[in-house]
C-alpha atoms as a PDB file:
ATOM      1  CA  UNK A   1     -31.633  17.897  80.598  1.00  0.00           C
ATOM      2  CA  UNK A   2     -28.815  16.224  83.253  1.00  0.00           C
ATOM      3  CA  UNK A   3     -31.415  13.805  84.186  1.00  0.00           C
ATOM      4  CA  UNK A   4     -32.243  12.480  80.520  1.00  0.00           C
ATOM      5  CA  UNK A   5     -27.963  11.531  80.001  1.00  0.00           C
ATOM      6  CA  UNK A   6     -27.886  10.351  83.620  1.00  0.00           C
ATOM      7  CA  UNK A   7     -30.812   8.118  82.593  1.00  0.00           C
ATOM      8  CA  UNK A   8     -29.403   6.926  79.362  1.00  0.00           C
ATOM      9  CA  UNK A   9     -26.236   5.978  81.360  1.00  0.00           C
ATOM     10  CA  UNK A  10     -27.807   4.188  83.710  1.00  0.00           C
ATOM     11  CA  UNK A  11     -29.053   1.613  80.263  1.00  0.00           C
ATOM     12  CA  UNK A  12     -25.287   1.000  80.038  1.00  0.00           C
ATOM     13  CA  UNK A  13     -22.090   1.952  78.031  1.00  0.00           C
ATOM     14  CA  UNK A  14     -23.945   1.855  74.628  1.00  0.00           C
ATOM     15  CA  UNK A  15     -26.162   4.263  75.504  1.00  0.00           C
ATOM     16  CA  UNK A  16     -23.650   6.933  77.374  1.00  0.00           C
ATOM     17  CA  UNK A  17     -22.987   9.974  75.623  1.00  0.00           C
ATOM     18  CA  UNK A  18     -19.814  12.474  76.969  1.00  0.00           C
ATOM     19  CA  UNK A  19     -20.220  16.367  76.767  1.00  0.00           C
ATOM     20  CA  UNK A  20     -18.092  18.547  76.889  1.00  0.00           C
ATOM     21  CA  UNK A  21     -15.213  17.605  74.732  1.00  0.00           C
ATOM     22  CA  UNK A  22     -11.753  18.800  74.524  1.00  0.00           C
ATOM     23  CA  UNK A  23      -9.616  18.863  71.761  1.00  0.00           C
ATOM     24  CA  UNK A  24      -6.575  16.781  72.907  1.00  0.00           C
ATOM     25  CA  UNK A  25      -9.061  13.770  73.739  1.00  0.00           C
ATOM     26  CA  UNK A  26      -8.530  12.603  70.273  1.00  0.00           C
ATOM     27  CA  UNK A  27     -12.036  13.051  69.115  1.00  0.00           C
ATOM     28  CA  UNK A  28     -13.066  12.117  65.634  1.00  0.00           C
ATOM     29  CA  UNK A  29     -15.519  14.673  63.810  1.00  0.00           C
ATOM     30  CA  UNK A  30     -18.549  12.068  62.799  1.00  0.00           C
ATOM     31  CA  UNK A  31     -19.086  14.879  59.666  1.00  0.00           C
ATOM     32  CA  UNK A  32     -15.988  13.972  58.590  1.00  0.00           C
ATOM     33  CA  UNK A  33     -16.647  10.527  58.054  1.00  0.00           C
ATOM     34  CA  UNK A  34     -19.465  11.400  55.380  1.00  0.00           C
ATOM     35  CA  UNK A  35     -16.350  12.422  52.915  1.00  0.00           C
ATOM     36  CA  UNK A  36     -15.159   8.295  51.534  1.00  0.00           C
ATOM     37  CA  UNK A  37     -12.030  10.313  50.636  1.00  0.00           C
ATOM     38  CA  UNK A  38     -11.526  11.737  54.138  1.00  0.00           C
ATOM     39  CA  UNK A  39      -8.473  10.790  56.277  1.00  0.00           C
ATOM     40  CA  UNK A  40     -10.808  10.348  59.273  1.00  0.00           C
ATOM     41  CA  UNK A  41     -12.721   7.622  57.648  1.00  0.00           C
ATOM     42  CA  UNK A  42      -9.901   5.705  56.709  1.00  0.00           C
ATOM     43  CA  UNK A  43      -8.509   5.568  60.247  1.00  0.00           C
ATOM     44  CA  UNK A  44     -11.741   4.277  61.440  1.00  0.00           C
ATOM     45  CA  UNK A  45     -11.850   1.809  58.533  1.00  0.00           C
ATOM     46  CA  UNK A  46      -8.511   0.862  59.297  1.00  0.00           C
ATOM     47  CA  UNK A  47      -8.774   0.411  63.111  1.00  0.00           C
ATOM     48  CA  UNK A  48     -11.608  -1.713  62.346  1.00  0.00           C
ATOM     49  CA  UNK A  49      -9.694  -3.983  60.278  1.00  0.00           C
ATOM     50  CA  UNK A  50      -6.737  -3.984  62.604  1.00  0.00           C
ATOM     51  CA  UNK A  51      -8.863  -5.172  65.839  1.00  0.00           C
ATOM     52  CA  UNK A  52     -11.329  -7.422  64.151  1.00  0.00           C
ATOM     53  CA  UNK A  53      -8.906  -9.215  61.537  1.00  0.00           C
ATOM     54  CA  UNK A  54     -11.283  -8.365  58.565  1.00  0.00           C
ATOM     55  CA  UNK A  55     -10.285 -10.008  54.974  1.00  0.00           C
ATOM     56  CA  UNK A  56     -11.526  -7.259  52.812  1.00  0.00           C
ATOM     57  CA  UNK A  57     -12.447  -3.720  52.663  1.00  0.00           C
ATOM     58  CA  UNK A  58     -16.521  -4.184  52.025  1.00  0.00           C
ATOM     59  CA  UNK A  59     -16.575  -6.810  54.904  1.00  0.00           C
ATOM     60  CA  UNK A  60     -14.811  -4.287  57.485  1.00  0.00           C
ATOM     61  CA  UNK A  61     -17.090  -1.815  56.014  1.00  0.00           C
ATOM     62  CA  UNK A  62     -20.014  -3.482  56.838  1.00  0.00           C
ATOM     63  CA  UNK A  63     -18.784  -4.128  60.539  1.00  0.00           C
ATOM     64  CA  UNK A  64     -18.079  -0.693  61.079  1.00  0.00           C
ATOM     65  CA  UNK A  65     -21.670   0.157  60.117  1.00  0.00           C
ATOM     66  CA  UNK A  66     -23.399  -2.510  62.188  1.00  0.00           C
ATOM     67  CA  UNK A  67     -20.933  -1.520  65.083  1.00  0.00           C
ATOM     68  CA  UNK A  68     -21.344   2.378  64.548  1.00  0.00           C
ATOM     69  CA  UNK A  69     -25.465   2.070  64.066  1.00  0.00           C
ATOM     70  CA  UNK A  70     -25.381  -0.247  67.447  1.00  0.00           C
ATOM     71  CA  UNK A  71     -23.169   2.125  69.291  1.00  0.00           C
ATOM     72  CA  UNK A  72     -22.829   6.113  68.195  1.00  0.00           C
ATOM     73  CA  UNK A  73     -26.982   6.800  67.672  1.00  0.00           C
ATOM     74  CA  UNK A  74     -28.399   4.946  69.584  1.00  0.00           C
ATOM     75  CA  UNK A  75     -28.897   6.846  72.859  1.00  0.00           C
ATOM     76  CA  UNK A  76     -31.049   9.481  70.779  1.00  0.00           C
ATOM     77  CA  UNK A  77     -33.354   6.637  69.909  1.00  0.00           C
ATOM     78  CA  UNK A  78     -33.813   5.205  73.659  1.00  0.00           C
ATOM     79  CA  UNK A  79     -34.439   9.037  74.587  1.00  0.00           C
ATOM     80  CA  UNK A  80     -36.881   9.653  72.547  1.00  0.00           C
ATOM     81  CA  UNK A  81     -38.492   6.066  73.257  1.00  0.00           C
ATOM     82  CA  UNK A  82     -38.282   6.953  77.087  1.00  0.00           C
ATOM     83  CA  UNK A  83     -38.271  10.227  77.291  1.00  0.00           C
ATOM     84  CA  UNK A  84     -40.329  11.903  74.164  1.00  0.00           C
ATOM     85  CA  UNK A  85     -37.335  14.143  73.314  1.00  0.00           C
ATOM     86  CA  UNK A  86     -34.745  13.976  70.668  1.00  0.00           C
ATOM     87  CA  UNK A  87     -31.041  14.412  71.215  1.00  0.00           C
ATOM     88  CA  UNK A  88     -29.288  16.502  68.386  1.00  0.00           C
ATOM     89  CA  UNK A  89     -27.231  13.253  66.985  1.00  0.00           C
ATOM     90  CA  UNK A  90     -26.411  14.834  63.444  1.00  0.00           C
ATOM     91  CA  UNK A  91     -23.029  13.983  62.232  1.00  0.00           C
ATOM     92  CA  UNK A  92     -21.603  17.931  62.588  1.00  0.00           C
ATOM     93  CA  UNK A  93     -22.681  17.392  66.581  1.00  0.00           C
ATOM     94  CA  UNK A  94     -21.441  13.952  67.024  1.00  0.00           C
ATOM     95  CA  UNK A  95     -17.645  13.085  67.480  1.00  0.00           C
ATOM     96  CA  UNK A  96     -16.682   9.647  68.366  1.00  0.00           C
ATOM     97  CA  UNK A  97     -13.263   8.402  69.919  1.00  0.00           C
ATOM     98  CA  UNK A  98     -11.711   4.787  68.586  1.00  0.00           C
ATOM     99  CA  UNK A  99     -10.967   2.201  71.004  1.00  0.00           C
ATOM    100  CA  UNK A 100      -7.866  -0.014  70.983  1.00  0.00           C
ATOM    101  CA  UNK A 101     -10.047  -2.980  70.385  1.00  0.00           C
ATOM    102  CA  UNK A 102     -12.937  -3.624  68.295  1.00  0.00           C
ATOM    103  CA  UNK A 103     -15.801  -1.064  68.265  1.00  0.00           C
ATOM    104  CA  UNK A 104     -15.302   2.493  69.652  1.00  0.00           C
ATOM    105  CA  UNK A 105     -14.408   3.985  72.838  1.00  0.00           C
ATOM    106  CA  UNK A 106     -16.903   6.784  73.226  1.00  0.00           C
ATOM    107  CA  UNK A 107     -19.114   8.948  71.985  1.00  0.00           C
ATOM    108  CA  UNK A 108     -19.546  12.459  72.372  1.00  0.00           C
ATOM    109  CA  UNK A 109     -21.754  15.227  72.098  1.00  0.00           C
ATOM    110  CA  UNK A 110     -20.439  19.229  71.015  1.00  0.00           C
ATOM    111  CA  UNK A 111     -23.357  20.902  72.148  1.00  0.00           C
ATOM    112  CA  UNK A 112     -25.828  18.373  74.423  1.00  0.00           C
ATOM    113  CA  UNK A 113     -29.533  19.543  74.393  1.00  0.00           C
ATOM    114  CA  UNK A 114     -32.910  17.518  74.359  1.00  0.00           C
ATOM    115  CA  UNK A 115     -35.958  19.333  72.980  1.00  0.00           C
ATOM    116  CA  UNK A 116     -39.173  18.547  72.359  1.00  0.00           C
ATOM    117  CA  UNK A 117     -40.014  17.256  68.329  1.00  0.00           C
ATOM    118  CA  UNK A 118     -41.911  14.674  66.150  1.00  0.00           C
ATOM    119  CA  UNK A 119     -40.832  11.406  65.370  1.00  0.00           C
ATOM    120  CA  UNK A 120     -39.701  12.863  61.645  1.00  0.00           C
ATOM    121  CA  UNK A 121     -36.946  15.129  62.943  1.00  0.00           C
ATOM    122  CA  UNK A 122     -35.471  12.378  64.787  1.00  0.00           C
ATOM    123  CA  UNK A 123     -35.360   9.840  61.357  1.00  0.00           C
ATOM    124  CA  UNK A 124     -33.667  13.535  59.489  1.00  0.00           C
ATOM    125  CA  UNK A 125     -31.026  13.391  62.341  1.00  0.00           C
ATOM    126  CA  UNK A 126     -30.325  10.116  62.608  1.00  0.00           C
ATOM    127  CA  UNK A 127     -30.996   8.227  59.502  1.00  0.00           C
ATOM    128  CA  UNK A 128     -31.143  10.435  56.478  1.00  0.00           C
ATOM    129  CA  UNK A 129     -28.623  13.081  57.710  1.00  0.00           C
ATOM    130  CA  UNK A 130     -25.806  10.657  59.923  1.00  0.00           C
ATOM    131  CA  UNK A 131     -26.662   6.675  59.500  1.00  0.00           C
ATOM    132  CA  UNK A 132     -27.680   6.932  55.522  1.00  0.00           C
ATOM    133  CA  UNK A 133     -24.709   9.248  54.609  1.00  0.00           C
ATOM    134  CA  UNK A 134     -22.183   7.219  56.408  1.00  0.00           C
ATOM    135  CA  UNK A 135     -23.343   4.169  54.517  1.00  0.00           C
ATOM    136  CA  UNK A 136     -23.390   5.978  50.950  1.00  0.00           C
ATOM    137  CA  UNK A 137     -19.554   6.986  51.904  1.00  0.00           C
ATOM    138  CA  UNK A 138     -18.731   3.330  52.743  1.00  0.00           C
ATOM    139  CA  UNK A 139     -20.189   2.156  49.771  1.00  0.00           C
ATOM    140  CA  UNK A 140     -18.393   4.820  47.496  1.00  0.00           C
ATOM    141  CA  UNK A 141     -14.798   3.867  49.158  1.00  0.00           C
ATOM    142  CA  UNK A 142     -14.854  -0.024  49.708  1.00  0.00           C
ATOM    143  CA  UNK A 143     -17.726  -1.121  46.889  1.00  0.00           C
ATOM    144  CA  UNK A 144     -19.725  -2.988  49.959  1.00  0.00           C
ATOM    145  CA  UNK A 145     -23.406  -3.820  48.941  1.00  0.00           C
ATOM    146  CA  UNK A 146     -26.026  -1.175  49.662  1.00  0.00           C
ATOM    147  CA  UNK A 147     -28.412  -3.695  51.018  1.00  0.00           C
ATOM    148  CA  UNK A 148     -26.262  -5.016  53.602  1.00  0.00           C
ATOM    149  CA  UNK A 149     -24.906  -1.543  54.670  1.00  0.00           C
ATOM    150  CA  UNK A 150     -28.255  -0.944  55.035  1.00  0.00           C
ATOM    151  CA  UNK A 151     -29.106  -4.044  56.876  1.00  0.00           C
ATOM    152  CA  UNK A 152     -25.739  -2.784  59.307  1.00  0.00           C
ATOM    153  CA  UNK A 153     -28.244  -0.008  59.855  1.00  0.00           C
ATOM    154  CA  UNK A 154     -31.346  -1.787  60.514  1.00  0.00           C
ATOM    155  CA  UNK A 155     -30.100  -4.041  63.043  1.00  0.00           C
ATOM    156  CA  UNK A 156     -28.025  -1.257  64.924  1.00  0.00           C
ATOM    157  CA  UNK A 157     -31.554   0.947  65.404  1.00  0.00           C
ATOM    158  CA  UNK A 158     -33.082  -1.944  66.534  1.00  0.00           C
ATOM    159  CA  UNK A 159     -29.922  -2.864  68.820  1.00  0.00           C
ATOM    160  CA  UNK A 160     -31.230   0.766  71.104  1.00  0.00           C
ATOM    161  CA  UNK A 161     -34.492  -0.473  71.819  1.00  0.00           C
ATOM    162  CA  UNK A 162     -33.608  -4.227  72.192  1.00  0.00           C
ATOM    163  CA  UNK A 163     -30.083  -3.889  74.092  1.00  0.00           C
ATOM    164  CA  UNK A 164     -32.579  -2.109  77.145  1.00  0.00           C
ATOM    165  CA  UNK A 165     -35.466  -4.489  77.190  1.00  0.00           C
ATOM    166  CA  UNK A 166     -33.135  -6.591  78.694  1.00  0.00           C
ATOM    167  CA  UNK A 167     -31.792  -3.517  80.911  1.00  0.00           C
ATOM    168  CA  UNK A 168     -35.018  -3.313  82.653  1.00  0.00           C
ATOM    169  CA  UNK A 169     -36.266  -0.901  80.131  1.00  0.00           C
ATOM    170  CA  UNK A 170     -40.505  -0.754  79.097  1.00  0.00           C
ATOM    171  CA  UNK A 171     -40.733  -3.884  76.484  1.00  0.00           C
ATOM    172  CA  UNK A 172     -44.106  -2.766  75.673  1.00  0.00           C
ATOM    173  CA  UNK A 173     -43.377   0.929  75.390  1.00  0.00           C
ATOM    174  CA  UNK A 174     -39.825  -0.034  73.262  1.00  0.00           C
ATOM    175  CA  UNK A 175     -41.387  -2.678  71.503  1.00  0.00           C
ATOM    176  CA  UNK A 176     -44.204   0.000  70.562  1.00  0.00           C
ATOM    177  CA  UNK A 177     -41.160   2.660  69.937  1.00  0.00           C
ATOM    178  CA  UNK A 178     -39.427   0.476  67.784  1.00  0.00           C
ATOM    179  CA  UNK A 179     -42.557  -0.116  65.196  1.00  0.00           C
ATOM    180  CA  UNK A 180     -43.201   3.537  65.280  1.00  0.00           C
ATOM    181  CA  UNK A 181     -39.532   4.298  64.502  1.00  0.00           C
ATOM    182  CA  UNK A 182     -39.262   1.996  61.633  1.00  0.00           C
ATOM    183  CA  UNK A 183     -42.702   3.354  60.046  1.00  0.00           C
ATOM    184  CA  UNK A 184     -41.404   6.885  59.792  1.00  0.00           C
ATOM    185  CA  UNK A 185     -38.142   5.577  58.292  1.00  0.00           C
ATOM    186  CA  UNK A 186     -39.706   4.197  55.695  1.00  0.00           C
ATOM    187  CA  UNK A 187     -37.055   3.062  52.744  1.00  0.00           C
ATOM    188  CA  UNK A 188     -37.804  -0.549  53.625  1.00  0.00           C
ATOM    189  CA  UNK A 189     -34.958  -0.542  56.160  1.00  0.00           C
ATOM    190  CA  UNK A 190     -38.048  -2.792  58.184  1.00  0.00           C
ATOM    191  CA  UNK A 191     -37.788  -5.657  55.711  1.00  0.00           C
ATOM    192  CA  UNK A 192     -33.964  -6.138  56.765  1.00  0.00           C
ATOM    193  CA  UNK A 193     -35.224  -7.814  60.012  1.00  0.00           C
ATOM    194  CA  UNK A 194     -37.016  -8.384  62.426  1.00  0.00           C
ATOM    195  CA  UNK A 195     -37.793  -8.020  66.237  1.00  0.00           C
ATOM    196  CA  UNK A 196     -39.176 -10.818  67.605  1.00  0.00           C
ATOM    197  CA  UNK A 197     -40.390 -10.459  71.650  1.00  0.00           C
ATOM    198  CA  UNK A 198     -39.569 -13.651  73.839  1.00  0.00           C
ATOM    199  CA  UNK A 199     -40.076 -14.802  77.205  1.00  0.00           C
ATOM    200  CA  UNK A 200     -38.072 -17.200  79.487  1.00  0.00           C
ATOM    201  CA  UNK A 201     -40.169 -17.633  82.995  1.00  0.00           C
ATOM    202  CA  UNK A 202     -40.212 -14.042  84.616  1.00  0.00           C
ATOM    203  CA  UNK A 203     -38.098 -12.030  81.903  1.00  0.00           C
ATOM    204  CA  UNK A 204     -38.945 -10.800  78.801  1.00  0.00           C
ATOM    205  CA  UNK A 205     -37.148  -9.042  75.865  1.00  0.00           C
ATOM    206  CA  UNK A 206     -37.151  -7.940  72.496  1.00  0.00           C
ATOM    207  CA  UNK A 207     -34.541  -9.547  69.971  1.00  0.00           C
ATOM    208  CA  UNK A 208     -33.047  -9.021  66.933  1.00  0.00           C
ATOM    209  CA  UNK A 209     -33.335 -11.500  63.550  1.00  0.00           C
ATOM    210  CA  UNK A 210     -31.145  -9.409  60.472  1.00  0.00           C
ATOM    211  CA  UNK A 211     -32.040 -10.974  57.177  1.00  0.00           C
ATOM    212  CA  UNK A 212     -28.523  -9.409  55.867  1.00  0.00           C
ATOM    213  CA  UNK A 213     -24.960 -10.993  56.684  1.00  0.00           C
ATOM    214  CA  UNK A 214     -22.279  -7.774  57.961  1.00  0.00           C
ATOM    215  CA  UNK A 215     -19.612 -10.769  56.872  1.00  0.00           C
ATOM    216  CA  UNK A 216     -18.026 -10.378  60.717  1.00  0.00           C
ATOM    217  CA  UNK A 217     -17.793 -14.269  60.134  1.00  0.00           C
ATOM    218  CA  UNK A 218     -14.716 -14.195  58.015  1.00  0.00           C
ATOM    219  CA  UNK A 219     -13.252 -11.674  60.620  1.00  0.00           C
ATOM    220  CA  UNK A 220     -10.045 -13.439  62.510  1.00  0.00           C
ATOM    221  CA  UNK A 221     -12.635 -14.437  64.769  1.00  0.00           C
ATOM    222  CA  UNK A 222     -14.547 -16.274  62.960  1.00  0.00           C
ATOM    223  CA  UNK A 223     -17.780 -16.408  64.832  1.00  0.00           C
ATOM    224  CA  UNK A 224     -21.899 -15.322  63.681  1.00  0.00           C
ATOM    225  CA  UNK A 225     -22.917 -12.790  64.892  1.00  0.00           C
ATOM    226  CA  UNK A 226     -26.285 -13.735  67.363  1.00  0.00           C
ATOM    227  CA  UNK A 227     -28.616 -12.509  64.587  1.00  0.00           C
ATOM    228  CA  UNK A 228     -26.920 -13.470  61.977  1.00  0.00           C
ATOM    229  CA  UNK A 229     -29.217 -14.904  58.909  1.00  0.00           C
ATOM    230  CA  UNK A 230     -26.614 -17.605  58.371  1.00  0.00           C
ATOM    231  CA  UNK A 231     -28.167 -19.274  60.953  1.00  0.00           C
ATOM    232  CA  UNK A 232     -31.698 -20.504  60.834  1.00  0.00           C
ATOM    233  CA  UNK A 233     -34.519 -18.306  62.245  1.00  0.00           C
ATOM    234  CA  UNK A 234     -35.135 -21.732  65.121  1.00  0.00           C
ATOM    235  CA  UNK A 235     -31.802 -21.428  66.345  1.00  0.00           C
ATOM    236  CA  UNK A 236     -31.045 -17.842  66.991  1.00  0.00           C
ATOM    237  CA  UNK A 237     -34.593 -17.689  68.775  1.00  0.00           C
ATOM    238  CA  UNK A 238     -33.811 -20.186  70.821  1.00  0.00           C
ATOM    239  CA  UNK A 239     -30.256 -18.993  71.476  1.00  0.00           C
ATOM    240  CA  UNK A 240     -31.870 -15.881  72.613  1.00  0.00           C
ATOM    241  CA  UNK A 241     -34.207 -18.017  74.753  1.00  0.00           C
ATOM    242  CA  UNK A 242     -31.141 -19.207  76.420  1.00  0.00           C
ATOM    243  CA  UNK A 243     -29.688 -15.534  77.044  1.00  0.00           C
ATOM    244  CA  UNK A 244     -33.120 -15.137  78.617  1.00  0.00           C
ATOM    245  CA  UNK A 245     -33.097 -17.797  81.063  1.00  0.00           C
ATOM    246  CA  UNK A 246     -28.978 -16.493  82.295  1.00  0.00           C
ATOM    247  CA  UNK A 247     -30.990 -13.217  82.994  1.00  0.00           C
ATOM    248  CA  UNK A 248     -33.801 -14.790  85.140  1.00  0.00           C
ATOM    249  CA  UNK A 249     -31.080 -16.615  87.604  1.00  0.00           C
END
């Protein structure tokens, strides 16, 4: 089981999940967040807004979802790509810890096991029991569109298997992982985007193109985000191309 976590970590920080958590670490329950009336989900909502500058409560809403799907689940989907196991990531096992800045510090597992199970029990964990929940709570407290938390959603699962094509990860086996995924989730979260597989000379990866806006452009930064459907389909491919070619020098 050590080896599956010490493999994640090696994908990088969005994939490293801490065990063994102690109280006084400041740990936010992730079931707690499922409750729109809950203390804990306003502190996250209102971290959010703090670090990223956010205008209104339905667009920090839908940056916390994008930022949450990219971030808190997605080592149980690269394990499971990799690895054929699943990773217990529903919300009453998952606690996550905010970080000063945008995004979130860490994320932590109460009770870290990886067994052996079918694609379906790892869409019940993370979508219809953690990622869907969250976004029906967000909804409920800020009015943000279902679509687009939805979208938030979309392009964080596909942020696990696209983040470590470009980590040195399988891009046929995550490429293959990622259509199998999205088939089982069914609930047309695969019309929200879509992964498009590019190649600069000797490096390869899979990328990201949302068809739904998470609104971080009217954050105080003011920026798109890289799959952003603001911008046309030709430019954030060949932005991406670009990212590609840094990787090959």
């Amino acid at each position: 089981m050590h080896e599956v976590f010490a493999r994640l970590d090696a994908f990088g920080e969005r994939y490293r999940l801490e065990r063994g958590l102690l109280p006084h670490d400041d740990w936010i329950d992730c079931s707690r967040l499922l409750d729109p009336g809950s203390p804990e989900l306003t502190r996250v909502l209102e971290a959010e807004r703090h670090a990223s500058g956010q205008v209104s409560d339905h667009a920090t809403a839908l940056t916390v979802i994008a930022v949450y799907a990219g971030r808190v689940t997605t080592a149980a989907l690269l394990a499971w790509a990799l690895e054929g196991v699943l990773l217990d990531m529903r919300p009453s096992n998952v606690a996550i810890r905010l970080s000063e800045h945008h995004g979130f510090e860490a994320v932590g597992l109460r009770q870290p096991s990886a067994v052996e199970g079918p694609v379906e029990t790892l869409v019940a964990w993370v979508l219809e029991e953690h990622l869907l929940p969250l976004a029906d709570a967000l909804r409920s407290r800020t009015r943000a569109g279902l679509r687009q938390l939805h979208g938030g959603i979309a392009y964080g699962c596909a942020a696990a298997f696209c983040s470590a094509s470009l980590r040195g990860g399988d891009v046929d086996l995550l490429e293959a992982a990622y259509h199998r995924f999205m088939a089982a989730a069914g609930g047309g979260l695969d019309r929200l985007g879509t992964v498009v597989r590019l190649r600069e000379g000797e490096r390869e990866g899979l990328f990201y193109l949302r068809d739904t806006c998470c609104l971080y452009y009217t954050s105080a930064e003011k920026t798109l985000c890289a799959s952003c459907c603001l911008d046309t389909r030709q430019d954030r491919i060949a932005a991406y191309r670009t990212v590609l070619s840094g990787l090959s020098r």
